[in-house]
Each structure stands twice: as structure tokens, then as C-alpha cells.
PDB file of N, CA and C in Angstrom:
ATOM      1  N   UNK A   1     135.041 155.652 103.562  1.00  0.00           N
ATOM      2  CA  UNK A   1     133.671 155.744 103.080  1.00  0.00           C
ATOM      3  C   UNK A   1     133.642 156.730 101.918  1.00  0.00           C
ATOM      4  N   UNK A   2     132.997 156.396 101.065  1.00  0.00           N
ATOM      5  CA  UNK A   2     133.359 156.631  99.866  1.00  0.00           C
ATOM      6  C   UNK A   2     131.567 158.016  99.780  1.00  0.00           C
ATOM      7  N   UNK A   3     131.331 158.599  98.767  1.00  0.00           N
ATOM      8  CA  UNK A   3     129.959 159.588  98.292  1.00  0.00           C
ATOM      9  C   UNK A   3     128.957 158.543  98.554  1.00  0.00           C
ATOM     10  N   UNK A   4     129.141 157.725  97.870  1.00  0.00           N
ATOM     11  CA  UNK A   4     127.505 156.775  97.372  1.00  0.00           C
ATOM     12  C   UNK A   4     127.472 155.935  98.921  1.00  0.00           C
ATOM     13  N   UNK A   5     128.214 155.687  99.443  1.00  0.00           N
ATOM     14  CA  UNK A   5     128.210 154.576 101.047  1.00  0.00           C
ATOM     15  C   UNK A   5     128.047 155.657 101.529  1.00  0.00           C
ATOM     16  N   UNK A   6     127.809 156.476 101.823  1.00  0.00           N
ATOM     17  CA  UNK A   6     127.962 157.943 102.892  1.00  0.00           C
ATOM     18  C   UNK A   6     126.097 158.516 102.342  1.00  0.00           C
ATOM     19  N   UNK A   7     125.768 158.874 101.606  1.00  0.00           N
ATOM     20  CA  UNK A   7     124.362 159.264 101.276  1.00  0.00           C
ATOM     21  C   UNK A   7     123.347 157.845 101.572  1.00  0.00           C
ATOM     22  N   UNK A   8     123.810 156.810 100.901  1.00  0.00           N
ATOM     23  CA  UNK A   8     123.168 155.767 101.679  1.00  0.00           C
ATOM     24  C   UNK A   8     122.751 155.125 102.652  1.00  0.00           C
ATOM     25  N   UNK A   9     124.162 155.342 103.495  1.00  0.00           N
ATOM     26  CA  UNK A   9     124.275 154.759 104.598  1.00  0.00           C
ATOM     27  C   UNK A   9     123.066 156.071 105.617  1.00  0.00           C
ATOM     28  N   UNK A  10     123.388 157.518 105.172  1.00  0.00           N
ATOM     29  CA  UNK A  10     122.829 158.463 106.158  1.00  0.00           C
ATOM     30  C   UNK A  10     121.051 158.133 105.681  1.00  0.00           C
ATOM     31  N   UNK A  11     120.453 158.059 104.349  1.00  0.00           N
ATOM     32  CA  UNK A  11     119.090 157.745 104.092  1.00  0.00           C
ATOM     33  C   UNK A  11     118.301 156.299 104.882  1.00  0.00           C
ATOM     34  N   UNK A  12     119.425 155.249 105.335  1.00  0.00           N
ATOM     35  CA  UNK A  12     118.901 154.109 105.388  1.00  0.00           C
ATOM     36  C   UNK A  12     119.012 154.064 106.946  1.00  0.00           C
ATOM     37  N   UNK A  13     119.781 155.353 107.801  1.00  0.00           N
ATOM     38  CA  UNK A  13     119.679 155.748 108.812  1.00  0.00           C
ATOM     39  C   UNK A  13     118.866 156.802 109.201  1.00  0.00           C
ATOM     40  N   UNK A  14     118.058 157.113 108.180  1.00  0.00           N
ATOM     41  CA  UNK A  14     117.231 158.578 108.070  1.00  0.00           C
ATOM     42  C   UNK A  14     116.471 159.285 109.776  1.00  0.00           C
ATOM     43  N   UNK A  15     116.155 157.863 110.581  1.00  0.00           N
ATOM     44  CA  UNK A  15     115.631 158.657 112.064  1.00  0.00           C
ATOM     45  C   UNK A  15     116.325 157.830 113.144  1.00  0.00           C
ATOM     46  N   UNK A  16     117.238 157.394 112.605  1.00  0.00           N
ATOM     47  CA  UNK A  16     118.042 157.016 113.729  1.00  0.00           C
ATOM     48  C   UNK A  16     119.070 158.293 114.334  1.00  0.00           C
ATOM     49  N   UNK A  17     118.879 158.646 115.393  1.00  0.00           N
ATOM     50  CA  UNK A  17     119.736 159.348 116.374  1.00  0.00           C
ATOM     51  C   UNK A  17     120.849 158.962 117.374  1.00  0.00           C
ATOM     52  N   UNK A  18     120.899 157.618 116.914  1.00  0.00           N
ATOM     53  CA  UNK A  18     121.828 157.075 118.250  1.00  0.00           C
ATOM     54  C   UNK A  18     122.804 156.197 117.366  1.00  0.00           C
ATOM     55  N   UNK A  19     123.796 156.368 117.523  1.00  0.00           N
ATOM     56  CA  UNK A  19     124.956 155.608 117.536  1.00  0.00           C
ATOM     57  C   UNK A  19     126.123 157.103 117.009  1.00  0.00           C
ATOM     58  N   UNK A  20     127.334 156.446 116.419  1.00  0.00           N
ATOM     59  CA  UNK A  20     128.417 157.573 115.315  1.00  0.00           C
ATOM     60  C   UNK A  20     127.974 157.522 114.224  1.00  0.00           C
ATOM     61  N   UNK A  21     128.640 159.346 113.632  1.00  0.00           N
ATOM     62  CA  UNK A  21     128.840 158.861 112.215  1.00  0.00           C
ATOM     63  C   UNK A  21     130.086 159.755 112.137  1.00  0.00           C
ATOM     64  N   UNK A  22     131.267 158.782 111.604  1.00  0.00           N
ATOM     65  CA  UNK A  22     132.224 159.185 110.833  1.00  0.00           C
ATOM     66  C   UNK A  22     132.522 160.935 110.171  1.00  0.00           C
ATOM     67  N   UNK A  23     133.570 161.565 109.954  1.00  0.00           N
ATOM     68  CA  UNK A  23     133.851 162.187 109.643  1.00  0.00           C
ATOM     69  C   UNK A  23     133.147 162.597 107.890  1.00  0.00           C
ATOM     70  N   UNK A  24     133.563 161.645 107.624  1.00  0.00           N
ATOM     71  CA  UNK A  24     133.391 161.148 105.464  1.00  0.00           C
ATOM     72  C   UNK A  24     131.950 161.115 105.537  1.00  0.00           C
ATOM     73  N   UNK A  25     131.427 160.271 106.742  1.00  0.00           N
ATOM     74  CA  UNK A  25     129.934 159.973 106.479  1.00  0.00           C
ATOM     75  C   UNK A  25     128.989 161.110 106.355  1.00  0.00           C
ATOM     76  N   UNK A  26     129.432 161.689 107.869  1.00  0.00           N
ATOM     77  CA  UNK A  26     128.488 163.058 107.516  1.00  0.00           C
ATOM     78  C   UNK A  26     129.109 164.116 106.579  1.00  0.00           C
ATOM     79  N   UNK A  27     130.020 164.551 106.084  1.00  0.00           N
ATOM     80  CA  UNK A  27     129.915 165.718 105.485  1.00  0.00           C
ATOM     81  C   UNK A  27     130.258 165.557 104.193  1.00  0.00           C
ATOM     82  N   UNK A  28     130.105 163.638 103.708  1.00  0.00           N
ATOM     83  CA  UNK A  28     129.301 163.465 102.367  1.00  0.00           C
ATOM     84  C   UNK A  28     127.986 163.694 101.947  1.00  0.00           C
ATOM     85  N   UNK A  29     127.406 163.780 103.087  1.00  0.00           N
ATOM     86  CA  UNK A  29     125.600 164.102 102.944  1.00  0.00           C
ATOM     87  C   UNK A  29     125.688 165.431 102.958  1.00  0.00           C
ATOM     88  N   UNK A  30     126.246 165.890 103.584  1.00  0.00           N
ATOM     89  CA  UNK A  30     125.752 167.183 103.675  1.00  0.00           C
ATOM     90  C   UNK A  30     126.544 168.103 102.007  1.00  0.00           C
ATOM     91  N   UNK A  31     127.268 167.523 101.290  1.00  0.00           N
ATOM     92  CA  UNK A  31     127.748 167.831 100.641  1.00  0.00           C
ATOM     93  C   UNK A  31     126.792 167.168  99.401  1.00  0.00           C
ATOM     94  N   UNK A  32     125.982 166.046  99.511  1.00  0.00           N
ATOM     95  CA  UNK A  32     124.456 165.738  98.354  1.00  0.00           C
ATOM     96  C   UNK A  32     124.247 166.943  98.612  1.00  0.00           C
ATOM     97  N   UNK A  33     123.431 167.068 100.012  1.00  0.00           N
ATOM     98  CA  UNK A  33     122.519 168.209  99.912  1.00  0.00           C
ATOM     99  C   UNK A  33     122.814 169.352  99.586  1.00  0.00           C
ATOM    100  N   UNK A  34     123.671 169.936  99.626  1.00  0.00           N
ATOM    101  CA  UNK A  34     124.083 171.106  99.328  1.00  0.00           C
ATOM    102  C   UNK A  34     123.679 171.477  97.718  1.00  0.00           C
ATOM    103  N   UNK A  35     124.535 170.556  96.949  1.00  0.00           N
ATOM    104  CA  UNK A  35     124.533 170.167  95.891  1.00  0.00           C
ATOM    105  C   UNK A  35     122.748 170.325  95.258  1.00  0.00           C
ATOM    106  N   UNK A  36     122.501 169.216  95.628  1.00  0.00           N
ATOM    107  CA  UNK A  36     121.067 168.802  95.267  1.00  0.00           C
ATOM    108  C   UNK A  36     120.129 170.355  95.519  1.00  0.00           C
ATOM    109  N   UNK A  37     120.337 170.607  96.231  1.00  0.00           N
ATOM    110  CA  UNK A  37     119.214 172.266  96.737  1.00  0.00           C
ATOM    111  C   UNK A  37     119.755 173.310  96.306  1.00  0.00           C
ATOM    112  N   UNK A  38     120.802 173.149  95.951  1.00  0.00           N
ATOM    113  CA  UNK A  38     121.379 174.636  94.977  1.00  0.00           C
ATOM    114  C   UNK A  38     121.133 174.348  93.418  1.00  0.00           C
ATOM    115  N   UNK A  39     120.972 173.246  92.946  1.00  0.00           N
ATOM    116  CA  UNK A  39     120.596 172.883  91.468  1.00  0.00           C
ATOM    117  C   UNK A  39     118.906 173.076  91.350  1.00  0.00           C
ATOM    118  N   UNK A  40     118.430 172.158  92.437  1.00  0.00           N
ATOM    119  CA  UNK A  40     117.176 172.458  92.930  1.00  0.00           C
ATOM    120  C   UNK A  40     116.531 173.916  92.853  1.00  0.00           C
ATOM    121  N   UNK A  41     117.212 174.510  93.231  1.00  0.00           N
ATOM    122  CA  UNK A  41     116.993 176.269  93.494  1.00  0.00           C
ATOM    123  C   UNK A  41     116.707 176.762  92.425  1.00  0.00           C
ATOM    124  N   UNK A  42     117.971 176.412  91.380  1.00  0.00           N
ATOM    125  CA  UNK A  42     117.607 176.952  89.699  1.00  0.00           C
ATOM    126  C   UNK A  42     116.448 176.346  88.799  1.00  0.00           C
ATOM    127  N   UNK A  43     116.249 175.362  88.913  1.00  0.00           N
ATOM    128  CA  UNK A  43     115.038 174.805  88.618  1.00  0.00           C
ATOM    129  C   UNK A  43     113.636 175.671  88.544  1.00  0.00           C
ATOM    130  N   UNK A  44     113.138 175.279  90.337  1.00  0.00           N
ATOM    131  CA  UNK A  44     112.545 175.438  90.268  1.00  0.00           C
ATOM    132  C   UNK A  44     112.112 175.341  91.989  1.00  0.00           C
ATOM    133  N   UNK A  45     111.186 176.448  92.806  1.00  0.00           N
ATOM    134  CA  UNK A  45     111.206 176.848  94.192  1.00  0.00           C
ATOM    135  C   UNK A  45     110.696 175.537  94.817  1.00  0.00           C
ATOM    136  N   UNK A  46     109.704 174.819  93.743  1.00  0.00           N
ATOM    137  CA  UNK A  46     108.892 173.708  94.543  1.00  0.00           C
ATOM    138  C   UNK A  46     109.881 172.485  94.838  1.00  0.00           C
ATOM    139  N   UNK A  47     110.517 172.882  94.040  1.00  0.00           N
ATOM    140  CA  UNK A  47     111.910 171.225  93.697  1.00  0.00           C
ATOM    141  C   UNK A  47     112.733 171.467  95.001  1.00  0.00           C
ATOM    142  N   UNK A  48     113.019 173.044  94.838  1.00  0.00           N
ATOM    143  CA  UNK A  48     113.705 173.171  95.924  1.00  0.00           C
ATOM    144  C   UNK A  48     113.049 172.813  97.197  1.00  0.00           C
ATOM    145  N   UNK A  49     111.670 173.283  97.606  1.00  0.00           N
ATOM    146  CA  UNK A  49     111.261 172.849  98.627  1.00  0.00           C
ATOM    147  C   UNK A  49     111.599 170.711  99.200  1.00  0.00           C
ATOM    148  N   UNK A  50     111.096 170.513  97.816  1.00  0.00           N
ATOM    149  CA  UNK A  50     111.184 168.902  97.820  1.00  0.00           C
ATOM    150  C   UNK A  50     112.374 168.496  98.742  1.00  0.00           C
ATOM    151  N   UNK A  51     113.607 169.092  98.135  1.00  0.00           N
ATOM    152  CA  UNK A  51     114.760 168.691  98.213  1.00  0.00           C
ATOM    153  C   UNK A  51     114.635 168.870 100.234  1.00  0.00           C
ATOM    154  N   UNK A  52     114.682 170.340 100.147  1.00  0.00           N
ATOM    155  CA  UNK A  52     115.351 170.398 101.844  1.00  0.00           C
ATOM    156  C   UNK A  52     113.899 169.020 102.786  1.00  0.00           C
ATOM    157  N   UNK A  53     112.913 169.101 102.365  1.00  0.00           N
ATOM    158  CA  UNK A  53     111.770 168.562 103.143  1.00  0.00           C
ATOM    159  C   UNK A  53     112.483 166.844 103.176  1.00  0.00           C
ATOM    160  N   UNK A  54     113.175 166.348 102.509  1.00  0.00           N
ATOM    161  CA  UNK A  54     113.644 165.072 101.994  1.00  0.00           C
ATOM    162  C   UNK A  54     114.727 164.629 102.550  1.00  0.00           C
ATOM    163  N   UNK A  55     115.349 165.755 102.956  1.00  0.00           N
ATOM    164  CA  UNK A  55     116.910 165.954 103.657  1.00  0.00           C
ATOM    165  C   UNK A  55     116.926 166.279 105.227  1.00  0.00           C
ATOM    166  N   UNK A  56     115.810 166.930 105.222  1.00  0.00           N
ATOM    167  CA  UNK A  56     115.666 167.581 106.556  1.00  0.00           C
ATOM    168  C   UNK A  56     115.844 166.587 107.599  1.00  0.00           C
ATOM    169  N   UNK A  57     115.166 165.366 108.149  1.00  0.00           N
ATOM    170  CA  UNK A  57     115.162 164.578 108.965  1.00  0.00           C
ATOM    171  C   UNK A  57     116.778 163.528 108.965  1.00  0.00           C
ATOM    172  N   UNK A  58     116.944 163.209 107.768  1.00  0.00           N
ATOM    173  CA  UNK A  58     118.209 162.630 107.472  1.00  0.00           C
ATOM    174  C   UNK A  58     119.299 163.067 108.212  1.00  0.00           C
ATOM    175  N   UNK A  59     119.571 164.605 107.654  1.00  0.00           N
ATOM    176  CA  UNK A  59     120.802 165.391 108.002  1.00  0.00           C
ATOM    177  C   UNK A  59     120.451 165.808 109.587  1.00  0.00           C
ATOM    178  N   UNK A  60     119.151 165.980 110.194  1.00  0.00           N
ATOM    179  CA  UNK A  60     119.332 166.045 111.624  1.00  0.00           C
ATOM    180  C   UNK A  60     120.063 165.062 112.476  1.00  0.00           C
ATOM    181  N   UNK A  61     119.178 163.693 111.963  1.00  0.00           N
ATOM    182  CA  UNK A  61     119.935 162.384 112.529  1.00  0.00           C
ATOM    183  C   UNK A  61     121.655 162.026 112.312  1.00  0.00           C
ATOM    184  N   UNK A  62     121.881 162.910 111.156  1.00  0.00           N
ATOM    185  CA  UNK A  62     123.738 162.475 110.952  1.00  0.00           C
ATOM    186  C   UNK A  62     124.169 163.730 111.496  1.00  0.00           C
ATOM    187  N   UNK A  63     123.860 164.651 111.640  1.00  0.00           N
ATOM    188  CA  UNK A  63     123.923 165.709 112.536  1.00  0.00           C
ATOM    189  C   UNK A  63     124.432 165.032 114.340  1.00  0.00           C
ATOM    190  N   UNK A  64     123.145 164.744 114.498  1.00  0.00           N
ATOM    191  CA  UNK A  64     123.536 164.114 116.331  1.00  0.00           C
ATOM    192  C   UNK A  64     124.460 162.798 116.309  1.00  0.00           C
ATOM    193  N   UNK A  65     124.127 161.837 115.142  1.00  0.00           N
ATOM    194  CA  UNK A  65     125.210 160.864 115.023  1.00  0.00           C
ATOM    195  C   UNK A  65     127.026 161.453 114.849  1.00  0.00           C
ATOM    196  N   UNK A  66     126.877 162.253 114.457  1.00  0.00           N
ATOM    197  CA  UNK A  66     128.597 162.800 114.241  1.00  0.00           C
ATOM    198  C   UNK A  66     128.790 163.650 115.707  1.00  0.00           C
ATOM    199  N   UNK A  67     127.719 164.680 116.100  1.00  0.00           N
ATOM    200  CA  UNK A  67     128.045 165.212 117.347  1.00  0.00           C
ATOM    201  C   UNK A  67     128.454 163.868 118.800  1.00  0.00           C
ATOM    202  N   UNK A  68     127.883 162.633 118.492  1.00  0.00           N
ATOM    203  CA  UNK A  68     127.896 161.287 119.524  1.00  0.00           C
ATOM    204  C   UNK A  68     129.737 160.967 118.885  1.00  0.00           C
ATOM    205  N   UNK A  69     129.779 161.005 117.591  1.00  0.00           N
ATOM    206  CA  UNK A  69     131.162 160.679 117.626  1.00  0.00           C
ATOM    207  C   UNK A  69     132.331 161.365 117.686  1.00  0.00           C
ATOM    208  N   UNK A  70     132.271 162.742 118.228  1.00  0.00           N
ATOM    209  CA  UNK A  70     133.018 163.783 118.968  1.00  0.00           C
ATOM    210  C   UNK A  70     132.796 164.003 120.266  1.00  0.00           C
ATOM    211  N   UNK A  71     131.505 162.881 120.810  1.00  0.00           N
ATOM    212  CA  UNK A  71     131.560 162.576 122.551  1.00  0.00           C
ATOM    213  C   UNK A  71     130.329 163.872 122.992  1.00  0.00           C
ATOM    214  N   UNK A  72     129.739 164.287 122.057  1.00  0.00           N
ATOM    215  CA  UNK A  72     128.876 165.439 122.604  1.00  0.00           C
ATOM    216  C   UNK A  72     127.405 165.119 122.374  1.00  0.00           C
ATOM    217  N   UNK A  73     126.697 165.719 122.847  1.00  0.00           N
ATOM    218  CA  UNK A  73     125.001 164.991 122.787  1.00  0.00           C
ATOM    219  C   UNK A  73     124.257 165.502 121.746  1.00  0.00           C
ATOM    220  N   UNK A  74     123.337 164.730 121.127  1.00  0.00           N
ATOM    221  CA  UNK A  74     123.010 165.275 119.785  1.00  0.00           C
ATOM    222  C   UNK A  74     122.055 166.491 120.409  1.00  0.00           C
ATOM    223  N   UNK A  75     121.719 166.579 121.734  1.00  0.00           N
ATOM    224  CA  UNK A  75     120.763 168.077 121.655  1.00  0.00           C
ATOM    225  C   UNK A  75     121.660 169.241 121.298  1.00  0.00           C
ATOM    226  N   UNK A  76     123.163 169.043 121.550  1.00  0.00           N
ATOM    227  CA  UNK A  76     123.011 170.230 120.607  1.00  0.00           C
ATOM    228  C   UNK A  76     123.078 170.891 119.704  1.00  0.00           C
ATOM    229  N   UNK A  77     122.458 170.167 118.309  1.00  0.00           N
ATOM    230  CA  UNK A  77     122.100 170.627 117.117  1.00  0.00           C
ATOM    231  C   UNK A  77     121.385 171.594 117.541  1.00  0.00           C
ATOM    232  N   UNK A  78     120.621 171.808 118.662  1.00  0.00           N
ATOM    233  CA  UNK A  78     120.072 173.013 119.315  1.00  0.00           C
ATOM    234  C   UNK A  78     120.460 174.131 119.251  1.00  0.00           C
ATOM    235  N   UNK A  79     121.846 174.122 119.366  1.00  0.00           N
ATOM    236  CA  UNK A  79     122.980 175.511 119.195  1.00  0.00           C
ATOM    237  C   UNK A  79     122.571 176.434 117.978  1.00  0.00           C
ATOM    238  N   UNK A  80     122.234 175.245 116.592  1.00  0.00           N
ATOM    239  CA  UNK A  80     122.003 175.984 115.441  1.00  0.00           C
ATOM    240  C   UNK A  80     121.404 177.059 115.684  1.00  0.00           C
ATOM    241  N   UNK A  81     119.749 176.994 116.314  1.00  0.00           N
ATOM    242  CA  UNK A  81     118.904 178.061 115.756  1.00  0.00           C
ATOM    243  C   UNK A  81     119.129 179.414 116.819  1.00  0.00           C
ATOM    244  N   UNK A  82     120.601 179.370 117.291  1.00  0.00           N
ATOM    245  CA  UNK A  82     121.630 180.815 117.208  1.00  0.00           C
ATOM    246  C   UNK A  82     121.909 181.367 116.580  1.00  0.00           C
ATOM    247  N   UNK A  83     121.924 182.708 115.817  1.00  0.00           N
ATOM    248  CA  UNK A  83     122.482 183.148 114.780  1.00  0.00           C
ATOM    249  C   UNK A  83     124.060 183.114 114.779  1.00  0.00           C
ATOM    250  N   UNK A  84     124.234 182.969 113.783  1.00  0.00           N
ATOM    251  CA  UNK A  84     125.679 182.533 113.277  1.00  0.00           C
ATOM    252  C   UNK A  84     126.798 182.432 114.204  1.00  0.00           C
ATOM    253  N   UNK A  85     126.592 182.495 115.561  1.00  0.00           N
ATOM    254  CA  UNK A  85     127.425 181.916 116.436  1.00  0.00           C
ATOM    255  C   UNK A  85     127.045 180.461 116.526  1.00  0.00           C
ATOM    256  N   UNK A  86     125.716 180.062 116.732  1.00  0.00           N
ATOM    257  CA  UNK A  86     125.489 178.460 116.887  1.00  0.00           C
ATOM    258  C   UNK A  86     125.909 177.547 115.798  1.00  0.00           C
ATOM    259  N   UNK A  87     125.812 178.635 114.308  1.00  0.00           N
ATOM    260  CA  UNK A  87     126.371 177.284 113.501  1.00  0.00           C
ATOM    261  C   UNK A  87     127.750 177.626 113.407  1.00  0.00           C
ATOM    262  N   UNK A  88     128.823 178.266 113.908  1.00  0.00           N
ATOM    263  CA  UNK A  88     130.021 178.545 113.736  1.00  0.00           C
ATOM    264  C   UNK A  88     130.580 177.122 115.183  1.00  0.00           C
ATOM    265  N   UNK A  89     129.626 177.357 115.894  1.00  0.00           N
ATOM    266  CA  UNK A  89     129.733 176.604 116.918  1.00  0.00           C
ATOM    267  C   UNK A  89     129.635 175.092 116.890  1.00  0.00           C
ATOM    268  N   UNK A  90     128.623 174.689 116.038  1.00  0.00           N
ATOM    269  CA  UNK A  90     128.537 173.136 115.078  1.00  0.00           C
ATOM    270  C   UNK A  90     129.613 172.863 114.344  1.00  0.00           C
ATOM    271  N   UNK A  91     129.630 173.904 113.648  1.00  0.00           N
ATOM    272  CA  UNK A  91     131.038 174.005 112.590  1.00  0.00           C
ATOM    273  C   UNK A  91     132.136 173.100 112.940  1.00  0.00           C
ATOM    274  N   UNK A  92     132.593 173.787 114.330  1.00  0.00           N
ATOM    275  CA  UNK A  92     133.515 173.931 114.989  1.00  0.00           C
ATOM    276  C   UNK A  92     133.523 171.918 115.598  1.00  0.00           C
ATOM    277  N   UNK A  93     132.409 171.872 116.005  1.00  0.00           N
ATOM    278  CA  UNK A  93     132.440 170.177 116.831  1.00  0.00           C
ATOM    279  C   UNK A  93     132.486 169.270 115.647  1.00  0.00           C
ATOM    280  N   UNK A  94     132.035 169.739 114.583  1.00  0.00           N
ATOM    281  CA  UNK A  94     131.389 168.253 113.067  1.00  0.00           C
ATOM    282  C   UNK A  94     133.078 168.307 112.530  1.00  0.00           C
ATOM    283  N   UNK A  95     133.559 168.927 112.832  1.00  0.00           N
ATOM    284  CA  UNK A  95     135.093 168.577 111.700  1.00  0.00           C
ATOM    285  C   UNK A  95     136.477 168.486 112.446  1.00  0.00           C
ATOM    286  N   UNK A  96     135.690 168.146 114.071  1.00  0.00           N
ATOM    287  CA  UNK A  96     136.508 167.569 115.279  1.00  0.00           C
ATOM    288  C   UNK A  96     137.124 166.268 114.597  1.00  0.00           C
ATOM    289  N   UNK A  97     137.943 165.321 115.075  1.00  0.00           N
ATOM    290  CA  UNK A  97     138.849 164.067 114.826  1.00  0.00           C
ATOM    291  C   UNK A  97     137.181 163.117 115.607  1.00  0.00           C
ATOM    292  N   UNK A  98     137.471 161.891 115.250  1.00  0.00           N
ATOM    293  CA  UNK A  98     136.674 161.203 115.931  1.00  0.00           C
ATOM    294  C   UNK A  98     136.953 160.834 117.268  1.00  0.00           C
ATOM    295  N   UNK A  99     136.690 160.571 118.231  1.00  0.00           N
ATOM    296  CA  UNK A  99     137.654 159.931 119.373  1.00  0.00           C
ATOM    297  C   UNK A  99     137.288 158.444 118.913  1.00  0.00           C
ATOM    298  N   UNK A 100     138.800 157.877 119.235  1.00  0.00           N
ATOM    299  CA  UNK A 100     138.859 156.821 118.585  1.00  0.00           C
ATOM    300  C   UNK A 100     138.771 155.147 119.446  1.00  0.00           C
ATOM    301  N   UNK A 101     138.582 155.991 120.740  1.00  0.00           N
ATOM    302  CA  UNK A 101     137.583 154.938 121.509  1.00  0.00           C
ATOM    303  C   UNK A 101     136.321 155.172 121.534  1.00  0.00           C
ATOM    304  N   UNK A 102     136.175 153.782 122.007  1.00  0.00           N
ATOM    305  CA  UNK A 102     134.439 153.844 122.574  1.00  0.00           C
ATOM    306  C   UNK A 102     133.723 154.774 123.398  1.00  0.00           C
ATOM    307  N   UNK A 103     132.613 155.474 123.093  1.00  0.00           N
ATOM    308  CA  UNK A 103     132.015 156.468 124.067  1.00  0.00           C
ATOM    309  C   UNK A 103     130.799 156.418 124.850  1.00  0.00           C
ATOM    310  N   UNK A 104     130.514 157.001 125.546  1.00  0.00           N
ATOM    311  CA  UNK A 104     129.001 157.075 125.822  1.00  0.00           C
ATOM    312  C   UNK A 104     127.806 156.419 124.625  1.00  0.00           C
ATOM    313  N   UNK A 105     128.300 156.725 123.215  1.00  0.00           N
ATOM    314  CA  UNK A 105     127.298 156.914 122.353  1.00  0.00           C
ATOM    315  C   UNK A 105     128.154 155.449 121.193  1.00  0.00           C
ATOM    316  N   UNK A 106     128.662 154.941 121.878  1.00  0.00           N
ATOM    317  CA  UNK A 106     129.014 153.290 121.284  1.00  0.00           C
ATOM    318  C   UNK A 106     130.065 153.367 120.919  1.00  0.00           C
ATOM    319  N   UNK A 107     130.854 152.340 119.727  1.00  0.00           N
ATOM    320  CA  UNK A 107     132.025 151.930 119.497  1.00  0.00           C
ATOM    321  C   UNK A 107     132.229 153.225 118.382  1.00  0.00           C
ATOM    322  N   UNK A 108     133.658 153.492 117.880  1.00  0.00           N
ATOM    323  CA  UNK A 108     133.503 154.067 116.852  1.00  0.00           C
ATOM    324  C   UNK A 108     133.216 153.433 115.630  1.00  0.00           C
ATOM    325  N   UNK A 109     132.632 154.577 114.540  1.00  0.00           N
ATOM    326  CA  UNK A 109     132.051 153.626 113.614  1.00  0.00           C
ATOM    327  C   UNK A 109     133.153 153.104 112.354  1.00  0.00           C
ATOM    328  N   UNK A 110     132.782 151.714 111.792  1.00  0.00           N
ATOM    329  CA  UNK A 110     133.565 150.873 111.577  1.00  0.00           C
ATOM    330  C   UNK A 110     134.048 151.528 109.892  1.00  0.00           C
ATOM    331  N   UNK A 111     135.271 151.772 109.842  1.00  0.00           N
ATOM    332  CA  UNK A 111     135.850 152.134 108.466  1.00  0.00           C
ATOM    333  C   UNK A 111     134.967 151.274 107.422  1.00  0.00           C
ATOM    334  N   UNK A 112     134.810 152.319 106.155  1.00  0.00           N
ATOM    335  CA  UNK A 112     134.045 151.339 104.827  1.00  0.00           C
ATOM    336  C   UNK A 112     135.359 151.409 103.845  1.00  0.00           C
ATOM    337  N   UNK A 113     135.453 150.515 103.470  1.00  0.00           N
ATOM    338  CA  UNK A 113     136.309 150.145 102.231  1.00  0.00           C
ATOM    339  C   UNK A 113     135.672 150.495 100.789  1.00  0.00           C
ATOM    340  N   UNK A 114     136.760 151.715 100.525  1.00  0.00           N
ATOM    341  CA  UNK A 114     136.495 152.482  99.630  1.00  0.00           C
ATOM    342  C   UNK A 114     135.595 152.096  98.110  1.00  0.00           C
ATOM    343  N   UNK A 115     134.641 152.130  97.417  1.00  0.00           N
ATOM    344  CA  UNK A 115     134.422 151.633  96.373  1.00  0.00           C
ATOM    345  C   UNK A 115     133.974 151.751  95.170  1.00  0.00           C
ATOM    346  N   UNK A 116     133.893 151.610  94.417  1.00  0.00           N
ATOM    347  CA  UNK A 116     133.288 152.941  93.032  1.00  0.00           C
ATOM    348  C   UNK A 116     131.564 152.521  93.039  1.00  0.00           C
TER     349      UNK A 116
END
């Protein structure tokens, strides 16, 4: 899964919470956003606001979709609002291997063929 299949795929999944997401998938989005809200920032505070308010629901849902494809339940994106142990603790599950069977939370998700 390539940048542009990975931001897409997570927007056109924007409140879906249930199924996987891939390794590439999520921490291509999270790597827009990053992007996008730190350019955002220099701009201008309202842009910036735009940005996270736009992202916010998206990146929760690929959030619990990647925690389902390391076999763990999306509540606990919950962990986050720990100080810096909870997100060291996310950290730690989002850049796990996928398990590469089927889980509780469905099949794993299906390789995209790379594309410009």
C-alpha cells in the first residue's frame, strides 16, 4: 500500500471501527497528518485547527483498525489519554507485525499493489 491508497483508503473508512488496518495503511495517515498540521501550524492557528478537526475521527478509526490487526481491542486507544506512558504504550502495539491469521477482528487485510 502505497501514500495515496493508505490516506484514501483511511478517509473512505473515516467511522468505521471494525475490521484491520495494515501496517503501511495506518502509519501512512498518520504520517498526512502529521505533515498536513505542522505546515498547517505555520500558516495559520485556524488552518491548523481545520486540519486536526478533519483528521480527528479518521485517525481514531485507523487507530482501533490497526490495534484489531495486532489482535487487541480498539478501546484501547483509551491508553492514550495517559501521559506519555499510554502513548509509549500505543507506540509500542501500532508497529507490532500483523498476525497473519485471521482474528477475532476478521481476515487480515488484503495486500494493495503498489502504485503511483
Amino acid at each position: 500500500m502505497n501514500f495515496q491508497q493508505a490516506v484514501q483508503t483511511c478517509f473512505r473508512k473515516y467511522v468505521d471501527f471494525s475490521g484491520r488496518a495494515s501496517r503501511p495503511e495506518y502509519w501512512w495517515f498518520v504520517l498526512a497528518y502529521v505533515v498536513l498540521a505542522f505546515v498547517a501550524g505555520f500558516i495559520h492557528d485556524y488552518l491548523y485547527v481545520l486540519v486536526v478537526l478533519v483528521f480527528l475521527l479518521p485517525l481514531l478509526a485507523a487507530g482501533a483498525r490497526r490495534l484489531h490487526d495486532v489482535g487487541k481491542t480498539g478501546w484501547l486507544l483509551l491508553i492514550g489519554l495517559i501521559p506519555v506512558i499510554g502513548g509509549l504504550v500505543l507506540l509500542y502495539f501500532t508497529v507490532q507485525p500483523s498476525q497473519p491469521e485471521s482474528n477475532a477482528y476478521g481476515p487480515p487485510p488484503q495486500p494493495q499493489p503498489a502504485g503511483i
